[in-house]
C-alpha atoms as a PDB file:
ATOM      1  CA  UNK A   1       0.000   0.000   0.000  1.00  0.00           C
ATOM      2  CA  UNK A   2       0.870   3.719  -0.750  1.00  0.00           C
ATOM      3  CA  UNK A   3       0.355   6.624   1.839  1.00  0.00           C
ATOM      4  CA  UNK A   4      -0.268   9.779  -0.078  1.00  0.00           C
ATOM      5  CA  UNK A   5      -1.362  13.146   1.317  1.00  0.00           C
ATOM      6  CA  UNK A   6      -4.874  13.640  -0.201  1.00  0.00           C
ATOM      7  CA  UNK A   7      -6.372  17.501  -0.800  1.00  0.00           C
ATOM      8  CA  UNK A   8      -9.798  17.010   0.269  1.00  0.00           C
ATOM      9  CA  UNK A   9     -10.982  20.288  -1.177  1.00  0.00           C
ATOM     10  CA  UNK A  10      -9.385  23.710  -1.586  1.00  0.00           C
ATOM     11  CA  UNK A  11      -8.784  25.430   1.172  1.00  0.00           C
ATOM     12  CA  UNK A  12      -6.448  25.676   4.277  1.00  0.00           C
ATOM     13  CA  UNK A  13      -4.148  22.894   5.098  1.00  0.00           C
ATOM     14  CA  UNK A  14      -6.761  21.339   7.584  1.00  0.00           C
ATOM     15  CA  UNK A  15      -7.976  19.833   3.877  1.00  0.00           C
ATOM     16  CA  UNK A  16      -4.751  17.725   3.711  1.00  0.00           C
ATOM     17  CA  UNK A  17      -5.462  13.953   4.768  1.00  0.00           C
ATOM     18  CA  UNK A  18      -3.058  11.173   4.634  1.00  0.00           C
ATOM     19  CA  UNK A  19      -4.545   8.001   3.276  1.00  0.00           C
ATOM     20  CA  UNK A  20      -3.278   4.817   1.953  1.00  0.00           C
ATOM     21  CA  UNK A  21      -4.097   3.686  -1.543  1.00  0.00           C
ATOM     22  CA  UNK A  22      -3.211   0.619  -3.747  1.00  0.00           C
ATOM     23  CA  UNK A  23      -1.111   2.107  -6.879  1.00  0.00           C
ATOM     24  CA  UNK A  24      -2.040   0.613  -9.922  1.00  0.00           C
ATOM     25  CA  UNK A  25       1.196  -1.055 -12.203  1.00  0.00           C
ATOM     26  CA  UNK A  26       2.702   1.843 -14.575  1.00  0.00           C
ATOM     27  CA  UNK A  27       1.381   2.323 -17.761  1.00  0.00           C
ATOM     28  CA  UNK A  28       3.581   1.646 -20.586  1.00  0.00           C
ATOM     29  CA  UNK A  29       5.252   4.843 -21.051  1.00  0.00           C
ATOM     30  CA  UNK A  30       5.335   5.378 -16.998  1.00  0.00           C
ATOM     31  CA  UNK A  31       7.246   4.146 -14.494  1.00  0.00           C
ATOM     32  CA  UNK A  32       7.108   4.067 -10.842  1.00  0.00           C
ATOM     33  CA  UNK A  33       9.219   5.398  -7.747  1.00  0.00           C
ATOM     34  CA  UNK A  34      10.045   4.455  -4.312  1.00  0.00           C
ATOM     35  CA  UNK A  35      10.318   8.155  -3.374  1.00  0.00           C
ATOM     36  CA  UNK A  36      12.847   9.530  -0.577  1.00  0.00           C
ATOM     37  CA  UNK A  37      12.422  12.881  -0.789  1.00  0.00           C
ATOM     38  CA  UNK A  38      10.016  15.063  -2.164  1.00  0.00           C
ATOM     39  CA  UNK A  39      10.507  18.810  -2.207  1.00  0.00           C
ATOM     40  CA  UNK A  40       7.877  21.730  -1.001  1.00  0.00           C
ATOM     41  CA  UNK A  41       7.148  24.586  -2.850  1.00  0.00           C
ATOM     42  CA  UNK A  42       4.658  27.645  -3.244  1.00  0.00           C
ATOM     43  CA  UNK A  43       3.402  26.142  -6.008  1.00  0.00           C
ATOM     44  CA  UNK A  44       2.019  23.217  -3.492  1.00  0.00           C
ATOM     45  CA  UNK A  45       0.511  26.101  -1.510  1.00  0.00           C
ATOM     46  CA  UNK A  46      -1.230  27.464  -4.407  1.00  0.00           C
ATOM     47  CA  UNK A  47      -2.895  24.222  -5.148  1.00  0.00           C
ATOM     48  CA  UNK A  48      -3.726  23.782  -2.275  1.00  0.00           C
ATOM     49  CA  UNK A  49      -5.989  27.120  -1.774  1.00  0.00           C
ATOM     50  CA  UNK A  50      -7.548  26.994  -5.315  1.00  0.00           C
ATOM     51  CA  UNK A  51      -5.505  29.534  -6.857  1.00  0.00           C
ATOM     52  CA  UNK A  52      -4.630  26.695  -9.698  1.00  0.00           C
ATOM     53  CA  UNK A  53      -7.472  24.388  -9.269  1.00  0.00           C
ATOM     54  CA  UNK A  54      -6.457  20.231  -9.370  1.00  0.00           C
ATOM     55  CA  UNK A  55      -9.044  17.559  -9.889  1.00  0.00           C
ATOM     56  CA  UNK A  56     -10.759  16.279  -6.144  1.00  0.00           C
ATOM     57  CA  UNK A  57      -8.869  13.962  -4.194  1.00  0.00           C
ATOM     58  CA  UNK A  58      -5.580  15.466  -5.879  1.00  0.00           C
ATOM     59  CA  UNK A  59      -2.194  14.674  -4.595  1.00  0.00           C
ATOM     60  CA  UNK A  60       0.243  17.712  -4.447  1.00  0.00           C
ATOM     61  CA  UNK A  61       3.785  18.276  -4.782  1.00  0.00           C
ATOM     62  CA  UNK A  62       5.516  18.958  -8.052  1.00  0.00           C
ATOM     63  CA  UNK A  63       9.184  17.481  -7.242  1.00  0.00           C
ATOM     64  CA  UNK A  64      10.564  14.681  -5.622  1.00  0.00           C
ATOM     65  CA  UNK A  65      13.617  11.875  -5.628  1.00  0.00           C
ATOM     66  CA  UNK A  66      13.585   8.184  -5.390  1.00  0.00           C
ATOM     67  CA  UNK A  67      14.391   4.532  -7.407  1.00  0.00           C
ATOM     68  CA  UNK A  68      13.109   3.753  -9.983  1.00  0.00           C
ATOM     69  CA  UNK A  69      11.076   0.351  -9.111  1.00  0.00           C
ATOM     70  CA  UNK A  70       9.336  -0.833 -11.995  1.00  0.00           C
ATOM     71  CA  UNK A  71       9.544   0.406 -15.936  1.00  0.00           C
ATOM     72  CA  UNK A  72       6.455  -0.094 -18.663  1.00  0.00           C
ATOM     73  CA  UNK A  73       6.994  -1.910 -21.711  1.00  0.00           C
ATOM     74  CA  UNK A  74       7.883   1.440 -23.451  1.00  0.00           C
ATOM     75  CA  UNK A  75      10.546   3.138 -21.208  1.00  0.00           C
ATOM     76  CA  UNK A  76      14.014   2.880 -22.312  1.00  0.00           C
ATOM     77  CA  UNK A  77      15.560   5.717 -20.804  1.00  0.00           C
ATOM     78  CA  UNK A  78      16.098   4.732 -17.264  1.00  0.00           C
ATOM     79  CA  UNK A  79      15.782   0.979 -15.483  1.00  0.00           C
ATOM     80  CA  UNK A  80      14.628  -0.930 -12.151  1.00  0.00           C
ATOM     81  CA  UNK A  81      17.234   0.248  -9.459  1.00  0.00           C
ATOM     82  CA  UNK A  82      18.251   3.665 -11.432  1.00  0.00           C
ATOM     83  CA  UNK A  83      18.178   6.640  -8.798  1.00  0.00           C
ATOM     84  CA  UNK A  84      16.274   9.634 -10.322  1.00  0.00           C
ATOM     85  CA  UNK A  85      14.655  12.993  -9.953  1.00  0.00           C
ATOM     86  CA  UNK A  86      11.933  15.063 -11.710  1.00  0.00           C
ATOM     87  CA  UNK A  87       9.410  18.168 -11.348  1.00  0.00           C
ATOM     88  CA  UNK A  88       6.510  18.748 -13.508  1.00  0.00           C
ATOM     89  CA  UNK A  89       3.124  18.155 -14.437  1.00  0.00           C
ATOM     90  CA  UNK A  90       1.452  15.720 -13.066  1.00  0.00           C
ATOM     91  CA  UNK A  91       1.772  16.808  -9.622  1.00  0.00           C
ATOM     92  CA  UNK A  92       1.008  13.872  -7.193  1.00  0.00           C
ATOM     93  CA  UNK A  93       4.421  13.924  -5.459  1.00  0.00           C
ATOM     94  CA  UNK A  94       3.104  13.877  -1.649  1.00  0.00           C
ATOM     95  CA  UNK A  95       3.208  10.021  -2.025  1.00  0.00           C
ATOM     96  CA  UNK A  96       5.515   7.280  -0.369  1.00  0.00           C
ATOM     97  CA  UNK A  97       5.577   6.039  -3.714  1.00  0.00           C
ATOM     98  CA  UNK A  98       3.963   6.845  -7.216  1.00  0.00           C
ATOM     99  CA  UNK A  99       3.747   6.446 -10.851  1.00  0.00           C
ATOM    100  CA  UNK A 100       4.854   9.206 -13.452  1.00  0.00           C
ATOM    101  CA  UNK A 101       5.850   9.753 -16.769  1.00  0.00           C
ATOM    102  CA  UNK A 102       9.445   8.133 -18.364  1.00  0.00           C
ATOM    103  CA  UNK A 103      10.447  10.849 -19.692  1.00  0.00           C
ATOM    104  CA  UNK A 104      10.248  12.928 -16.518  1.00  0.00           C
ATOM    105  CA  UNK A 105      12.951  10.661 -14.948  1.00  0.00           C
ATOM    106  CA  UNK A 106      16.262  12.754 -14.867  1.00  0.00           C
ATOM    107  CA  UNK A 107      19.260  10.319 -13.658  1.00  0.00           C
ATOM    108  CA  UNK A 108      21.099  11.636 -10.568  1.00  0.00           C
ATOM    109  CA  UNK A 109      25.064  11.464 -10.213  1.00  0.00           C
ATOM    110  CA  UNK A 110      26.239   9.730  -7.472  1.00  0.00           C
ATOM    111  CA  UNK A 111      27.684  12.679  -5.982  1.00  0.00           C
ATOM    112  CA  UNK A 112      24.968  14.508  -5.030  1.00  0.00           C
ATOM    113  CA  UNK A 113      22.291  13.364  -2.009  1.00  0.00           C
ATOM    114  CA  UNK A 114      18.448  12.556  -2.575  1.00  0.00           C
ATOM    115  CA  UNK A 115      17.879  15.619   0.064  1.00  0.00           C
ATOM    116  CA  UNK A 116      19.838  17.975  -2.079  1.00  0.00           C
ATOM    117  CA  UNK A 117      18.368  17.428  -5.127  1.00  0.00           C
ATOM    118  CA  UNK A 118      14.751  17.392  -3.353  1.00  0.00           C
ATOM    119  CA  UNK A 119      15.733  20.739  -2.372  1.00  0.00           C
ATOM    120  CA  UNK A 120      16.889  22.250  -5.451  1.00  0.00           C
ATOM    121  CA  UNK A 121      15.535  20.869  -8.447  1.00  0.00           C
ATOM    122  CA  UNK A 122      12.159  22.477  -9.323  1.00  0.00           C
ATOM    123  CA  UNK A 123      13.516  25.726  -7.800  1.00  0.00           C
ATOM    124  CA  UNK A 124      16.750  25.254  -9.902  1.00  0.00           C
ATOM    125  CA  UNK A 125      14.768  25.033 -13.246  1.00  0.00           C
ATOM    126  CA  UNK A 126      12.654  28.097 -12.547  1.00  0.00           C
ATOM    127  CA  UNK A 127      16.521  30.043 -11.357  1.00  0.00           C
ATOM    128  CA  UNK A 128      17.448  28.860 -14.995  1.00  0.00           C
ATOM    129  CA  UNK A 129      14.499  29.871 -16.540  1.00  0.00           C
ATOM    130  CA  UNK A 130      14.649  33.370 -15.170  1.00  0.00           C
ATOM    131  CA  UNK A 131      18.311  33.626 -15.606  1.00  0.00           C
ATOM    132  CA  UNK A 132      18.454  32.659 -19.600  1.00  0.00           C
ATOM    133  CA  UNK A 133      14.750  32.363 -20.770  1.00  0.00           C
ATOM    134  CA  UNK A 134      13.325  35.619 -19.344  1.00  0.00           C
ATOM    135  CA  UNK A 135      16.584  38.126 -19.009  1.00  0.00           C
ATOM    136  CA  UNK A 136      20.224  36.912 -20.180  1.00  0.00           C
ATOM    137  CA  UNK A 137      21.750  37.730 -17.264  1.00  0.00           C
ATOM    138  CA  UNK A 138      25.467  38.412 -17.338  1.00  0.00           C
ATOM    139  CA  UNK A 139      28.082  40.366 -15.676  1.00  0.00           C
ATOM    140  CA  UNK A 140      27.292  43.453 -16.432  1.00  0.00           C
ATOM    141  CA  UNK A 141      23.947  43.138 -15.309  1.00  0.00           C
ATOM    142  CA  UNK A 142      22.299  44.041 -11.911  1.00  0.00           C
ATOM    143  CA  UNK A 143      19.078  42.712 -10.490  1.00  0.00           C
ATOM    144  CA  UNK A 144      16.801  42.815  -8.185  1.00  0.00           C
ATOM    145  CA  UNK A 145      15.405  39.668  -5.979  1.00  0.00           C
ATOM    146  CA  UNK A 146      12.648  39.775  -3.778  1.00  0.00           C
ATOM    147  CA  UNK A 147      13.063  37.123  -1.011  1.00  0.00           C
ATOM    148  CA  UNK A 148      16.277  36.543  -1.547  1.00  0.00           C
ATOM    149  CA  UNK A 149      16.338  34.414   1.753  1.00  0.00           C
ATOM    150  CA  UNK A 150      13.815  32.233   0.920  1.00  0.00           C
ATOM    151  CA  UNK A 151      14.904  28.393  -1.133  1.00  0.00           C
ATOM    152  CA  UNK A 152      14.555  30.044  -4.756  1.00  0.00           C
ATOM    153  CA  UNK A 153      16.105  33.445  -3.557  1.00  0.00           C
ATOM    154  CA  UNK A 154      19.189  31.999  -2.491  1.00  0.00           C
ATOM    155  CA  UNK A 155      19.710  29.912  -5.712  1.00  0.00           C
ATOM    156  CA  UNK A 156      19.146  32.640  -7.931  1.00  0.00           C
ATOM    157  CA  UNK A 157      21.297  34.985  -6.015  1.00  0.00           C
ATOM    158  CA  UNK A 158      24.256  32.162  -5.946  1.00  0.00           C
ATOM    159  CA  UNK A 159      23.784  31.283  -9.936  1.00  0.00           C
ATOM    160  CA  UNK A 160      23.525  35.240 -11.042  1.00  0.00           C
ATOM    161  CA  UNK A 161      26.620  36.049  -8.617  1.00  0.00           C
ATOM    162  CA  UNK A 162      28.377  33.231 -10.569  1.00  0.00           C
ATOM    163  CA  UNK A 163      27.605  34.717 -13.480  1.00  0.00           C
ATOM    164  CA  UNK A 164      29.167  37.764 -12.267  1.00  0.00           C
ATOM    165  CA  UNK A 165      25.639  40.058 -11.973  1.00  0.00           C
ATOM    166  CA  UNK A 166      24.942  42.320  -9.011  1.00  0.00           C
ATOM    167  CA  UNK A 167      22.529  41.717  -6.727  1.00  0.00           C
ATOM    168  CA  UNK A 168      20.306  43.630  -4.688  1.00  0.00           C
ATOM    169  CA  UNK A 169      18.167  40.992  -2.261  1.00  0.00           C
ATOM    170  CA  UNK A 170      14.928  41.760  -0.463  1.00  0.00           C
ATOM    171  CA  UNK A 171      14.395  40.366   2.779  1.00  0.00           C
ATOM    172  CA  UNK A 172      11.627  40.500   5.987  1.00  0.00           C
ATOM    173  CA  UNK A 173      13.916  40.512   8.894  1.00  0.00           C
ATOM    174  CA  UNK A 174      17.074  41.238   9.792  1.00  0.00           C
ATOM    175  CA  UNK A 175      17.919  37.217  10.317  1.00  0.00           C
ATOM    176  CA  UNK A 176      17.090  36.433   6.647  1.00  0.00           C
ATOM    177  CA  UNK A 177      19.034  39.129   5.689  1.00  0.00           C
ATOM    178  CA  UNK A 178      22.046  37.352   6.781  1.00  0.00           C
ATOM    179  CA  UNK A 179      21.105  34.493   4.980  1.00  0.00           C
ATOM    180  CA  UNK A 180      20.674  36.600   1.544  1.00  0.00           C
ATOM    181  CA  UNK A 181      24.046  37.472   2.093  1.00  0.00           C
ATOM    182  CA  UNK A 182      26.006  34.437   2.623  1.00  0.00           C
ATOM    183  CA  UNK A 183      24.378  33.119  -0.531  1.00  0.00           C
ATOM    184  CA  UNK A 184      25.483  36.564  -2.317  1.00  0.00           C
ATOM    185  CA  UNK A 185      24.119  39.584  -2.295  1.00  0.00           C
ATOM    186  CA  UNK A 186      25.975  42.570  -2.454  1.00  0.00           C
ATOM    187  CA  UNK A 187      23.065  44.649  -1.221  1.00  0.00           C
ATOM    188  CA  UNK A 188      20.092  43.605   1.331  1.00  0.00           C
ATOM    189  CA  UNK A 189      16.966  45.789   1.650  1.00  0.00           C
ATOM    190  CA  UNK A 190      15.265  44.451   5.168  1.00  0.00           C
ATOM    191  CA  UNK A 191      11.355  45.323   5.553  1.00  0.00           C
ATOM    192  CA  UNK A 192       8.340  44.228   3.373  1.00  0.00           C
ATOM    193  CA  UNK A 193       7.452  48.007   3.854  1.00  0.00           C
ATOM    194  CA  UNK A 194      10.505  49.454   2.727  1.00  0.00           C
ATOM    195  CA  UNK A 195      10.657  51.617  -0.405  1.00  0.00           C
ATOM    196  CA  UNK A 196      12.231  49.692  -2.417  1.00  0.00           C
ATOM    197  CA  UNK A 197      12.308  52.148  -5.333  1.00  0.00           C
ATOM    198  CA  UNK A 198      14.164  55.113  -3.164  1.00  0.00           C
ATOM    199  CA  UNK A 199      16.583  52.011  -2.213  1.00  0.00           C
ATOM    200  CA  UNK A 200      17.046  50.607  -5.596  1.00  0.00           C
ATOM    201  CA  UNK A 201      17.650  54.265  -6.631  1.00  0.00           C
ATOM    202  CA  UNK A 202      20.197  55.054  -3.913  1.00  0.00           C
ATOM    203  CA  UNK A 203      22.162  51.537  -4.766  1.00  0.00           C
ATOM    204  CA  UNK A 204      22.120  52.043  -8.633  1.00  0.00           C
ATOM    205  CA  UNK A 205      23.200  56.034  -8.488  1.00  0.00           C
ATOM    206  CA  UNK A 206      19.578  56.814  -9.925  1.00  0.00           C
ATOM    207  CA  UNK A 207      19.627  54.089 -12.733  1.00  0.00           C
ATOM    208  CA  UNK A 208      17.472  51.357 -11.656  1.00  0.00           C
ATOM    209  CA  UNK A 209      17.951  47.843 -11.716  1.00  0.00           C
ATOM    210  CA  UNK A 210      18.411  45.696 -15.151  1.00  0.00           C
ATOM    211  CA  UNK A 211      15.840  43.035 -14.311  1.00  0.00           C
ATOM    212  CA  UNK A 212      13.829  42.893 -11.076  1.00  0.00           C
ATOM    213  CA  UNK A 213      12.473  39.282  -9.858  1.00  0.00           C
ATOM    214  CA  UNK A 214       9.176  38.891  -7.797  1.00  0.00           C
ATOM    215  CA  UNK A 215       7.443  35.768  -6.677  1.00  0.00           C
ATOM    216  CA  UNK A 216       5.736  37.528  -3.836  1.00  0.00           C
ATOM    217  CA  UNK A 217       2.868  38.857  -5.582  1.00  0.00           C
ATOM    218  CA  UNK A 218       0.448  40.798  -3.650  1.00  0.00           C
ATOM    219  CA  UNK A 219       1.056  44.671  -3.806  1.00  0.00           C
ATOM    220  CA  UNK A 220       4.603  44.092  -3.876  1.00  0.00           C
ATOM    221  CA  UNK A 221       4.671  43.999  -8.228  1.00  0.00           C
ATOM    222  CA  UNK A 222       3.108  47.226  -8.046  1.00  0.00           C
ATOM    223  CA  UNK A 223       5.884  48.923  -6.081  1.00  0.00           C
ATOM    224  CA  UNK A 224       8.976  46.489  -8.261  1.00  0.00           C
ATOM    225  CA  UNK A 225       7.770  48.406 -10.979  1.00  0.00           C
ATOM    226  CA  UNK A 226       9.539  51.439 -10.149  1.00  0.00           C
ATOM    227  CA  UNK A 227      12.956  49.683  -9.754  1.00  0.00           C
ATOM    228  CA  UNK A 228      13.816  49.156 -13.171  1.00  0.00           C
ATOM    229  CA  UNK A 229      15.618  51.021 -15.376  1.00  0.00           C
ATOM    230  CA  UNK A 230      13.962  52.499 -18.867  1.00  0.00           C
ATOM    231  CA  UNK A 231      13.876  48.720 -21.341  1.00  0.00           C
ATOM    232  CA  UNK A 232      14.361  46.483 -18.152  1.00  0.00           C
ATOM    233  CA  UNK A 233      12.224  43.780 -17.254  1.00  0.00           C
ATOM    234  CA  UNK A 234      10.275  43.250 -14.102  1.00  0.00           C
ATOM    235  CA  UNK A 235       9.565  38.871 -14.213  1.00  0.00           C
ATOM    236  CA  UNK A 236       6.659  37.892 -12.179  1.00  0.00           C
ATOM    237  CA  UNK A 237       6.504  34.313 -11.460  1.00  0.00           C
ATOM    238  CA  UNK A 238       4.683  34.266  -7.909  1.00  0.00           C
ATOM    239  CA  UNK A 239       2.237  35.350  -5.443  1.00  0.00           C
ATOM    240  CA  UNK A 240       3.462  33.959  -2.214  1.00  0.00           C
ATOM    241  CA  UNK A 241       1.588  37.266  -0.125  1.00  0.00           C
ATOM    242  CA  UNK A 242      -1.706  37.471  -2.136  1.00  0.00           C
ATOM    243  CA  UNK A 243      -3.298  37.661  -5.399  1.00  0.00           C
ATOM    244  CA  UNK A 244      -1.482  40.457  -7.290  1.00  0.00           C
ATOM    245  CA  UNK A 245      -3.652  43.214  -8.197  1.00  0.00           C
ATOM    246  CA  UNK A 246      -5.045  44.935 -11.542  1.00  0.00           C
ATOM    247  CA  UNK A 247      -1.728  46.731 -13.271  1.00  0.00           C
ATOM    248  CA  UNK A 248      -2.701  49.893 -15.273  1.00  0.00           C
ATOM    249  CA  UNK A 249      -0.987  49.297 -18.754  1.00  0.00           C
ATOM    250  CA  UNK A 250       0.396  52.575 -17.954  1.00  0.00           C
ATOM    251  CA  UNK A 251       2.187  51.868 -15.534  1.00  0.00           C
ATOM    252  CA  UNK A 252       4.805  50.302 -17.298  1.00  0.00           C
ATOM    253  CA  UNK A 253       5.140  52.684 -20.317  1.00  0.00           C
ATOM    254  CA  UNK A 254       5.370  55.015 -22.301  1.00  0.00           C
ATOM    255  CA  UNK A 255       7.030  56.974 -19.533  1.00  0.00           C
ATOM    256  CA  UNK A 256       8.496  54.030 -17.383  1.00  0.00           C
ATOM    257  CA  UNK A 257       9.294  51.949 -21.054  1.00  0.00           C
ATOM    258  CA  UNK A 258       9.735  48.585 -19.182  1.00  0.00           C
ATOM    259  CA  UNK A 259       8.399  44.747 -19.992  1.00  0.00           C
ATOM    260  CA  UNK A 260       6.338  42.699 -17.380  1.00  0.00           C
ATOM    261  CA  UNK A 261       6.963  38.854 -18.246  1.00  0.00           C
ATOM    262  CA  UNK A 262       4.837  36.414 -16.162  1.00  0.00           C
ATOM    263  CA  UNK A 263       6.386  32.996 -16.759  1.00  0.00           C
ATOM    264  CA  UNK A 264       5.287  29.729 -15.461  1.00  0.00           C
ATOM    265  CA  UNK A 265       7.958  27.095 -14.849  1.00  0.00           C
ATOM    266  CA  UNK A 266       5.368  24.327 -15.161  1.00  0.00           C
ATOM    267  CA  UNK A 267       4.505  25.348 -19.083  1.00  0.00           C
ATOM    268  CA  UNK A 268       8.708  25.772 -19.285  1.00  0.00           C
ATOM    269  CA  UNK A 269       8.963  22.290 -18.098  1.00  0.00           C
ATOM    270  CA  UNK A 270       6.263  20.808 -20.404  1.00  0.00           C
ATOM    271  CA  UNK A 271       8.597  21.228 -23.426  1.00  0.00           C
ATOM    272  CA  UNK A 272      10.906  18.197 -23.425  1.00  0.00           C
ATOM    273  CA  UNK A 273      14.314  19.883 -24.436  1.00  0.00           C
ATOM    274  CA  UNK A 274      14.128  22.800 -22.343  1.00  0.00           C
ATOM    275  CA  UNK A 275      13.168  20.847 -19.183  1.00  0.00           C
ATOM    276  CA  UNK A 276      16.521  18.238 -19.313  1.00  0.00           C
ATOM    277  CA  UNK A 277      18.552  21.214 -20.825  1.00  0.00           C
ATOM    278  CA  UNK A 278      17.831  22.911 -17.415  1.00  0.00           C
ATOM    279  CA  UNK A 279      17.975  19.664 -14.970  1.00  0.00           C
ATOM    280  CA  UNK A 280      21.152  18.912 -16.654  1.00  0.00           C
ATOM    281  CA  UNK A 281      22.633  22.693 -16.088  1.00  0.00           C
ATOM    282  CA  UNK A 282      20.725  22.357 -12.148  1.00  0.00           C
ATOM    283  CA  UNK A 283      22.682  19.174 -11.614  1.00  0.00           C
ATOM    284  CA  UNK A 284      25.834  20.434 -12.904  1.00  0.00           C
ATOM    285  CA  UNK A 285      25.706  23.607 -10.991  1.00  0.00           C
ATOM    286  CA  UNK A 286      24.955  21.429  -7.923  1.00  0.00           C
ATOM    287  CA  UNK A 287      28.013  19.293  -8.579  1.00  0.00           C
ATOM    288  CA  UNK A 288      30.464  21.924  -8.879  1.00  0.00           C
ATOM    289  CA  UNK A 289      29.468  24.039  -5.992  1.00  0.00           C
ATOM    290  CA  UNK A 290      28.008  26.344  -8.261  1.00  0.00           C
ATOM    291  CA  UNK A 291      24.299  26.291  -6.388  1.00  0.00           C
ATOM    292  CA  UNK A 292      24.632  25.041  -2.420  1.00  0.00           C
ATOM    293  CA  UNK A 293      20.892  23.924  -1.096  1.00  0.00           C
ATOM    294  CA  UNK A 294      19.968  22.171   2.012  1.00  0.00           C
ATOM    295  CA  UNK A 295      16.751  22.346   3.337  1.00  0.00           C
ATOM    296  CA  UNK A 296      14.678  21.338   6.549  1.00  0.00           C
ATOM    297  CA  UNK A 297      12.996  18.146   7.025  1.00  0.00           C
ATOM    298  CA  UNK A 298       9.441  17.150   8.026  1.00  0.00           C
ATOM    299  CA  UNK A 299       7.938  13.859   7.789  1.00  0.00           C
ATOM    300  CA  UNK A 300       5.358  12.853   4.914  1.00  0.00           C
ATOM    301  CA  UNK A 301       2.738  12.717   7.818  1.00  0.00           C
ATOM    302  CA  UNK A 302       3.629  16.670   8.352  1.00  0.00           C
ATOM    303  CA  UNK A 303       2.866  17.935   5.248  1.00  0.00           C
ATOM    304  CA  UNK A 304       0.508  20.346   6.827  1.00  0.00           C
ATOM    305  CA  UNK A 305       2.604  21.856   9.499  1.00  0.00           C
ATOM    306  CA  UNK A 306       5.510  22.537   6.934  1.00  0.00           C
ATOM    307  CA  UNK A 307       2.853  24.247   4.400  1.00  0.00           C
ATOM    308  CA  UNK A 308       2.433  26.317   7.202  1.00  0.00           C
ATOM    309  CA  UNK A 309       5.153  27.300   8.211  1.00  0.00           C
ATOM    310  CA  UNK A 310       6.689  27.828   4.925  1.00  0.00           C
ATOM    311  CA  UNK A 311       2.957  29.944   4.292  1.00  0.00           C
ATOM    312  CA  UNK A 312       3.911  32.091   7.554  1.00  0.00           C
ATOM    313  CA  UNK A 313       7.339  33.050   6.229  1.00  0.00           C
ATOM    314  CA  UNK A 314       9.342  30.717   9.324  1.00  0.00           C
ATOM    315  CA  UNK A 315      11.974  28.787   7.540  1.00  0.00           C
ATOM    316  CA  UNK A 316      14.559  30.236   5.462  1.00  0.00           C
ATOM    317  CA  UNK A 317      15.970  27.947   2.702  1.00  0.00           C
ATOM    318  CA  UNK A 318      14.113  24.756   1.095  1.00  0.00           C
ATOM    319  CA  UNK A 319      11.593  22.617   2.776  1.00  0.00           C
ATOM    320  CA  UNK A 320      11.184  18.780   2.231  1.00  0.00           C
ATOM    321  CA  UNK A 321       9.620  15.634   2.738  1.00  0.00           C
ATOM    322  CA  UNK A 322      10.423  12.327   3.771  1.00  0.00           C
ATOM    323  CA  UNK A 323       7.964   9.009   3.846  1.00  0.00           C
END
């Protein structure tokens, strides 16, 4: 039998059950995974409340690691007993142990730990989707990153600083802003109330930033706007304090002349190339100290309380899961 964490309805994470369920043999382009660790992200959250709506009695969780236990009649790319990784559609990764796509299977070098890639994977992808896909970032460029603390903040802020970019982090206490810093930031802002315009003005002699990165949604977009220099970008990929309100075309030109992008890491992982293109580059970057995660544990059975916690802004770093 399989213990999976059920989402009774949308709502708060009261609606999370764990339940036991007989998994049915992979289909012939599936396989199936005794998983070990299974990573946590805002996208789980989101699910969760509605905001993306699943099917009833949907499993969450988007990312996990594990072995590969059985194969269908079509799968060729990994076997029985290969140790592998994968985010993406379908979700269903709150599970002891599930079935899933071949193709999703990315093989793991033997160098790096189930818990690290659990950590960094999904969150890796969306770093390298922001960093190539949405603005080329470079050394000569300097961004902004809102919650630069938080599991995705610190891997974008490691990646761009290896790329030789400046960054300026965001951060909600002074704690975290330590945290922004050892992964790289040359500048913290501290305070979800600060004005991070004036800031970003002060730090850039009156330029504005290059590119500005915010999954925190809420009214925070509104206020990013005004951090980015004339042709800059502002990429929203989240909405971790709220649903982001209605944005006045105006507001971003003629006078400010910037582009809002609004990219989804799930439709960037549906295409086949450009999902192993970026696991490969996350696994690489992992390997040669390039991107440094480590996360915080909680049993399967806790789902709930690490939703929570991660929904209340108390951790710092990646969350995960183990059955």
């Amino acid at each position: 039998m399989t213990t999976i964490i059920r989402l009774k309805a949308p709502g708060g994470v009261e609606q999370l059950e764990r339940v036991t369920v007989e998994l049915p043999p992979p289909g012939p382009d599936d396989i199936r995974i005794r998983q070990t660790a299974i990573g946590i992200n805002f996208l789980d959250i989101y699910h969760r409340m509605g905001m993306f709506p699943l099917t009833a009695d949907a499993v969450l969780g988007a990312e996990a690691v594990g072995e590969v236990t059985a194969t269908g009649a079509n799968v060729t790319s990994v076997q029985t007993g290969d140790r592998i990784g994968y985010a993406g559609a379908p979700v269903g990764a709150y599970a002891s142990e599930r079935n899933l796509p071949g193709w999703r299977a990315v093989k793991l070098p033997g160098d790096l730990a189930d818990t690290t890639v659990a950590s960094a994977l999904l969150k890796g992808l969306t770093a390298y989707m922001l960093l190539t896909r949405i603005y080329p970032v470079d050394a000569g460029t300097t961004m902004l990153v809102h919650s630069a603390a938080g599991g995705l903040g610190q891997l974008l802020t490691r990646w761009a600083r290896h790329l030789g970019a400046t960054v300026i982090g965001t951060v909600g206490s002074d704690a975290k802003a330590a945290s922004a810093r050892d992964a790289g930031a040359q500048h913290v802002i501290v305070g979800r109330d600060a004005d991070f315009a004036r800031e970003v003005a002060m730090l850039t002699d009156g330029r504005g930033v290059d590119v500005a990165y915010d999954g925190v949604g809420g009214t925070t977009l509104a206020k990013t706007l005004g951090c980015v220099r004339p042709f800059g970008v502002v990429a929203s990929f989240g909405q971790a304090a709220g649903p982001i309100p209605l944005i006045d075309i105006n507001e971003l030109g003629p006078r400010r002349s910037i582009l809002l992008g609004r990219p989804s890491v799930m439709a960037y992982m549906n295409n086949v190339e450009d999902y192993h293109r970026g696991a490969a580059a996350v696994l690489a970057a992992l390997s040669d100290g390039v991107l440094q995660a480590s996360g915080t544990a909680y049993p399967l059975d806790e789902a709930a309380r690490a939703q929570s916690d991660l929904e209340a802004g108390r951790t710092s770093g990646s969350l995960y899961l183990v059955p």
